[in-house]
N, C-alpha and C. Protein backbone atom coordinates (compact mmCIF):
# COMPACT_ATOMS: atom_id res chain seq x y z
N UNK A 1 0.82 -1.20 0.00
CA UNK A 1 0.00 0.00 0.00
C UNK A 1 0.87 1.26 0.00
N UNK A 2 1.84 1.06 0.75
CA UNK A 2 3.08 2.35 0.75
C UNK A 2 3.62 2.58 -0.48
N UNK A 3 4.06 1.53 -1.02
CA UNK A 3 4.39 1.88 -2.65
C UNK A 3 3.49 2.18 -3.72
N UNK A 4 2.42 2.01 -3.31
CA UNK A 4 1.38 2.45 -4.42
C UNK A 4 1.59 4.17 -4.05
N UNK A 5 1.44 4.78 -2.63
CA UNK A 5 0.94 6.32 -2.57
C UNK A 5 2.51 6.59 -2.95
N UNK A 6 3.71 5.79 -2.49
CA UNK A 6 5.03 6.47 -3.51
C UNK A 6 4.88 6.76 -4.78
N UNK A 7 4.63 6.00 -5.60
CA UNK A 7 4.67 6.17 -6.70
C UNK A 7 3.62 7.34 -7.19
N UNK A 8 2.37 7.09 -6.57
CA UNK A 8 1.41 8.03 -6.74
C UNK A 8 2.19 9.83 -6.69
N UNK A 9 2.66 9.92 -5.44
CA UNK A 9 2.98 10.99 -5.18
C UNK A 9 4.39 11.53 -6.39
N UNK A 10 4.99 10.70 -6.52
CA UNK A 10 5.98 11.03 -7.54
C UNK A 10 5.41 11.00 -8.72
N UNK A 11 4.38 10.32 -9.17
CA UNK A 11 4.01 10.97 -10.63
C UNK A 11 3.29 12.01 -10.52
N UNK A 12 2.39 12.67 -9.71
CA UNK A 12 1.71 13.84 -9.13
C UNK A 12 2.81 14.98 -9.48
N UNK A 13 3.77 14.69 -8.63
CA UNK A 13 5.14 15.40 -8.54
C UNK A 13 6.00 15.83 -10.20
N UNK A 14 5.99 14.78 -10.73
CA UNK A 14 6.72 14.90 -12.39
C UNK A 14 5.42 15.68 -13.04
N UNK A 15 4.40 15.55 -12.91
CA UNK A 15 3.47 15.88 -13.43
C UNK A 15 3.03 17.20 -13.35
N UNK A 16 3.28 18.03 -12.18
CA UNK A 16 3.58 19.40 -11.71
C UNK A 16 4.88 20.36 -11.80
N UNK A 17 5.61 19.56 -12.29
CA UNK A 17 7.15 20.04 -12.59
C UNK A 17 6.98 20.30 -14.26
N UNK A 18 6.13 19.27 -14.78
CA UNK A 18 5.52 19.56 -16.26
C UNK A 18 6.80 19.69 -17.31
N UNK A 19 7.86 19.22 -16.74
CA UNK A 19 9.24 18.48 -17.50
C UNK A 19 9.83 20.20 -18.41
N UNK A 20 9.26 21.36 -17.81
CA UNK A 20 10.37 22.25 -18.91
C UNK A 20 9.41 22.36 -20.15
N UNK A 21 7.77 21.99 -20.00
CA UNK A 21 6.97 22.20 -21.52
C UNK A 21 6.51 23.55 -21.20
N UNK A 22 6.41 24.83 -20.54
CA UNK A 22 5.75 25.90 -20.17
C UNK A 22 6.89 26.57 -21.12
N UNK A 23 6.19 27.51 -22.01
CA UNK A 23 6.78 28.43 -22.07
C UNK A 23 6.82 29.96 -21.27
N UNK A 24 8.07 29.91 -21.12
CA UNK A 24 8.23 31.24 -19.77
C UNK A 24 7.75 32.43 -20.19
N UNK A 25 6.56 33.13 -19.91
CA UNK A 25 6.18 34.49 -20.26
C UNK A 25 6.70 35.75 -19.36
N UNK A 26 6.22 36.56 -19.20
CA UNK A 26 6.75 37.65 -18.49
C UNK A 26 6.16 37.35 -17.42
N UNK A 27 7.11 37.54 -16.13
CA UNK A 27 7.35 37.19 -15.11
C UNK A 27 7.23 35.70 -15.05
N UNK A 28 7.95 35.04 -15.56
CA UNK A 28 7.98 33.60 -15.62
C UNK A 28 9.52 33.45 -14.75
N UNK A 29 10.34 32.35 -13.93
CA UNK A 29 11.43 32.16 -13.35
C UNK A 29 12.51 31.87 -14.21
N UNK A 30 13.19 32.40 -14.39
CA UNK A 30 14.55 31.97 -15.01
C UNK A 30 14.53 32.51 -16.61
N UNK A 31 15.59 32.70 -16.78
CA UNK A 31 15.85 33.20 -18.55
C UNK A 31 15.91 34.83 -18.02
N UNK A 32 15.67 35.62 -17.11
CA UNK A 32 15.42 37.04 -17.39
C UNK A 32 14.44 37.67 -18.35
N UNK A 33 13.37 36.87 -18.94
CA UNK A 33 12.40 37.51 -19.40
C UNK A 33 12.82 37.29 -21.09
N UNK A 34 13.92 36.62 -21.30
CA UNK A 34 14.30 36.67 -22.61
C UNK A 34 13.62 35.85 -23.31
N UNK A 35 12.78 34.74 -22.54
CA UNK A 35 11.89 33.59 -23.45
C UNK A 35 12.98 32.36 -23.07
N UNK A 36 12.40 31.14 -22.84
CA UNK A 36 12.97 29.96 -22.02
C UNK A 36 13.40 29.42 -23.20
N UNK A 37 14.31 28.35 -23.71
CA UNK A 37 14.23 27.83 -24.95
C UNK A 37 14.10 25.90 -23.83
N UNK A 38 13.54 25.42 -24.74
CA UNK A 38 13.90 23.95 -24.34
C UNK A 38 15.31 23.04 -24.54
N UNK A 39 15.35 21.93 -23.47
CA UNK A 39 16.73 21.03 -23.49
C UNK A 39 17.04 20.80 -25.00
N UNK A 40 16.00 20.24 -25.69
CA UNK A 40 16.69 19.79 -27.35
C UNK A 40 17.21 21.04 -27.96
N UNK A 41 16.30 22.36 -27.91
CA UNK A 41 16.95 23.54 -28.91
C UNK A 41 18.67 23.61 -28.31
N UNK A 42 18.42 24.12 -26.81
CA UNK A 42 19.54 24.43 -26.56
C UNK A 42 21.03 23.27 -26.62
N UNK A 43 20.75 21.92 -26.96
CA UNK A 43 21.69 20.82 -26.90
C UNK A 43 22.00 20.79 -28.60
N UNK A 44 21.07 21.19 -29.91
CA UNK A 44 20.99 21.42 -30.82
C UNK A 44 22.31 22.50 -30.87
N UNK A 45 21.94 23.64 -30.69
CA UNK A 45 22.65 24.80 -30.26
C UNK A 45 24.17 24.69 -30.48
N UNK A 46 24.27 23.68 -28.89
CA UNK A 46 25.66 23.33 -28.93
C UNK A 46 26.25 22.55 -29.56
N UNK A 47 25.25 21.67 -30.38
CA UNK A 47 26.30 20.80 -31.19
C UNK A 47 26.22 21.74 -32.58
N UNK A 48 25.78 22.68 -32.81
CA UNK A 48 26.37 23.44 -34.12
C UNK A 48 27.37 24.07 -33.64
N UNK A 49 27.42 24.63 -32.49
CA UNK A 49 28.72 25.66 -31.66
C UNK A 49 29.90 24.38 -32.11
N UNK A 50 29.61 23.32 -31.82
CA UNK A 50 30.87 22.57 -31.50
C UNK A 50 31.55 22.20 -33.18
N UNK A 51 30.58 21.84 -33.80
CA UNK A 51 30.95 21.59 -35.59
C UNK A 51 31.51 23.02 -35.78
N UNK A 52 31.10 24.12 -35.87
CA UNK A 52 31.31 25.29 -36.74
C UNK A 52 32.99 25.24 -36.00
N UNK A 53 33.10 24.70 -34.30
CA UNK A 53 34.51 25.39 -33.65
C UNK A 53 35.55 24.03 -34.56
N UNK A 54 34.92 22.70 -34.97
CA UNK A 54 35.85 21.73 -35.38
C UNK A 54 36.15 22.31 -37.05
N UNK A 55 35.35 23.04 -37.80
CA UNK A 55 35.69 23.20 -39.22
C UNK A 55 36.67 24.00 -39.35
N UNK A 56 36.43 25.18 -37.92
CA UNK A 56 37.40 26.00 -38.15
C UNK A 56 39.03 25.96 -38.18
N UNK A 57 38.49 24.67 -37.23
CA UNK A 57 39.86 24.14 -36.47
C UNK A 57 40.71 23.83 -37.54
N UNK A 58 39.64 22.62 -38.42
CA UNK A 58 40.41 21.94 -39.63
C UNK A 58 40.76 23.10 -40.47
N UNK A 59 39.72 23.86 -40.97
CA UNK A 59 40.60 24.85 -41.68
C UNK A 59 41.96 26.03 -40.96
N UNK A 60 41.90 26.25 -39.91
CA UNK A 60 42.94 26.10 -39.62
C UNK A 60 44.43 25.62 -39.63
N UNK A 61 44.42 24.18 -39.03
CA UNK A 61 44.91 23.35 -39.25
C UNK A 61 45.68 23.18 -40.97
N UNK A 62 44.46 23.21 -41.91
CA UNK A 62 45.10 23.02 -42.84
C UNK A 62 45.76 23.73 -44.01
N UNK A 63 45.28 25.03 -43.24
CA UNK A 63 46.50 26.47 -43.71
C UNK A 63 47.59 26.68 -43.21
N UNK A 64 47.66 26.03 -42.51
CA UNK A 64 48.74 25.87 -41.65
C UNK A 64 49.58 24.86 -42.36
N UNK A 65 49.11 23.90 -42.41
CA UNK A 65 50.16 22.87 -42.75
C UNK A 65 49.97 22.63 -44.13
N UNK A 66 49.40 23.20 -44.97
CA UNK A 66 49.53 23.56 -46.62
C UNK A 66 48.71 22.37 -47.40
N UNK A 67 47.92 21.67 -46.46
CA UNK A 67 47.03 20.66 -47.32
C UNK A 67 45.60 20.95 -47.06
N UNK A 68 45.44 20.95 -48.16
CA UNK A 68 43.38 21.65 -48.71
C UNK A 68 43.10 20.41 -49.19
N UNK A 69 41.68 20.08 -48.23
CA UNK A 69 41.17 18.59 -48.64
C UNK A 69 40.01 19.06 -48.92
N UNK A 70 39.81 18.66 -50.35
CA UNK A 70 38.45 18.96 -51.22
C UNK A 70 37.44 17.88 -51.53
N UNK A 71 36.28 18.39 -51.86
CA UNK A 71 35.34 16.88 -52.14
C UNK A 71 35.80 15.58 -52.89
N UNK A 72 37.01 16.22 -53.81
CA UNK A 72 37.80 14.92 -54.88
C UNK A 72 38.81 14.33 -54.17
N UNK A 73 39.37 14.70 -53.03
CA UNK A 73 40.61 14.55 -52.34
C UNK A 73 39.92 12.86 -52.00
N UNK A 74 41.06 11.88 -52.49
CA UNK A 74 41.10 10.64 -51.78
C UNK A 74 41.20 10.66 -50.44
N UNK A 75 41.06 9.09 -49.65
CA UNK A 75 41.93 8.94 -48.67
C UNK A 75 43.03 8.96 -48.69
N UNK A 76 43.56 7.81 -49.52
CA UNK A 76 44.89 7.58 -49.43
C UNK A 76 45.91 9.01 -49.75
N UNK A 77 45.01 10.06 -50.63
CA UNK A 77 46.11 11.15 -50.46
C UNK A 77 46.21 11.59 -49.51
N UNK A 78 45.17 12.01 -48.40
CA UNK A 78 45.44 12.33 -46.87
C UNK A 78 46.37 11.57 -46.60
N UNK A 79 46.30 10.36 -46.47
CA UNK A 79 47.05 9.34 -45.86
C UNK A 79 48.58 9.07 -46.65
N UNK A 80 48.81 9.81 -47.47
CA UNK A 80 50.30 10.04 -47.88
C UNK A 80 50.66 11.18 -47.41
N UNK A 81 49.96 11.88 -47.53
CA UNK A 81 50.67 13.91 -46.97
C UNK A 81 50.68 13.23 -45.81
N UNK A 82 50.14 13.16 -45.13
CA UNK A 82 50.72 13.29 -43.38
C UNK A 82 51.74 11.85 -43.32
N UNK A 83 52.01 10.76 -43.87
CA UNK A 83 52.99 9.73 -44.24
C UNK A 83 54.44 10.70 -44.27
N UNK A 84 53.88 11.51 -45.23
CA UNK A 84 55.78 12.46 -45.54
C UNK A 84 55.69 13.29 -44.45
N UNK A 85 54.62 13.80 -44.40
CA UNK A 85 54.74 15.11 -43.28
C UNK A 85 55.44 14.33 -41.97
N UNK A 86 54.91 13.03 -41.56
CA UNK A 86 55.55 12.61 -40.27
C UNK A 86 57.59 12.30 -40.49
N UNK A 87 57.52 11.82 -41.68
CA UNK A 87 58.56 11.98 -41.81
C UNK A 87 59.98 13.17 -41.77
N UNK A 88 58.94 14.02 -42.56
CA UNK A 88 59.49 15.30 -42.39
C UNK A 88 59.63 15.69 -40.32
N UNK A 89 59.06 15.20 -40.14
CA UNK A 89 58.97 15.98 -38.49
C UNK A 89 60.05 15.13 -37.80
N UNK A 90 60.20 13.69 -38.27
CA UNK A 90 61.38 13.16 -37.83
C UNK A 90 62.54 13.70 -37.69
N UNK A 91 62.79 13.80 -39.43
CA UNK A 91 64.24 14.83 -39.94
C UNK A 91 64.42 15.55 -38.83
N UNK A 92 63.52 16.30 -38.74
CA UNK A 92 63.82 17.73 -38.43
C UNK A 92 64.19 17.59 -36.99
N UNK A 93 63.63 16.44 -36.16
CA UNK A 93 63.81 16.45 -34.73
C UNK A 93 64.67 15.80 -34.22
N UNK A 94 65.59 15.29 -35.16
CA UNK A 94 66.49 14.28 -35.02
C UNK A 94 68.21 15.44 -35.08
């Protein structure tokens, strides 16, 4: 009988918490009035933040080290430039 009103009371409970579906109007808690966004937009969000920070990286990266990989670019040519390039880093550290 105790675990029935547990459970009872905790879905009562999830059910009043209403999981983050309210959208926050004026004078709503949290956000400062800017409008609430939900967990998926804002996890969305960050995984474009995180791609746009890795493309940059690669392009970066590959002005740097003088190889431009284009839609025609093989593997195996990646996989020869950095073959010499490691070599080259040997030379040089030796």
């Amino acid at each position: 009988m105790i675990n029935r009103v547990m459970i009872m009371m905790m879905v009562v409970m999830v059910m009043g918490c209403n999981s983050g579906g309210v959208a926050g109007g004026e004078g709503a808690a949290g956000g400062g009035g800017s409008g609430a966004k939900s967990l998926s937009e804002v996890l969305l969000e960050v995984g474009r933040s995180a791609g746009n920070v890795f493309y940059s990286f690669l392009e970066l990266v590959s002005g740097y080290l003088g190889f431009a990989v284009k839609s025609t670019t093989k593997k195996n040519e990646v996989g020869n430039y950095f073959d010499g390039l490691g070599k080259k880093l040997e030379i040089a550290s030796e």
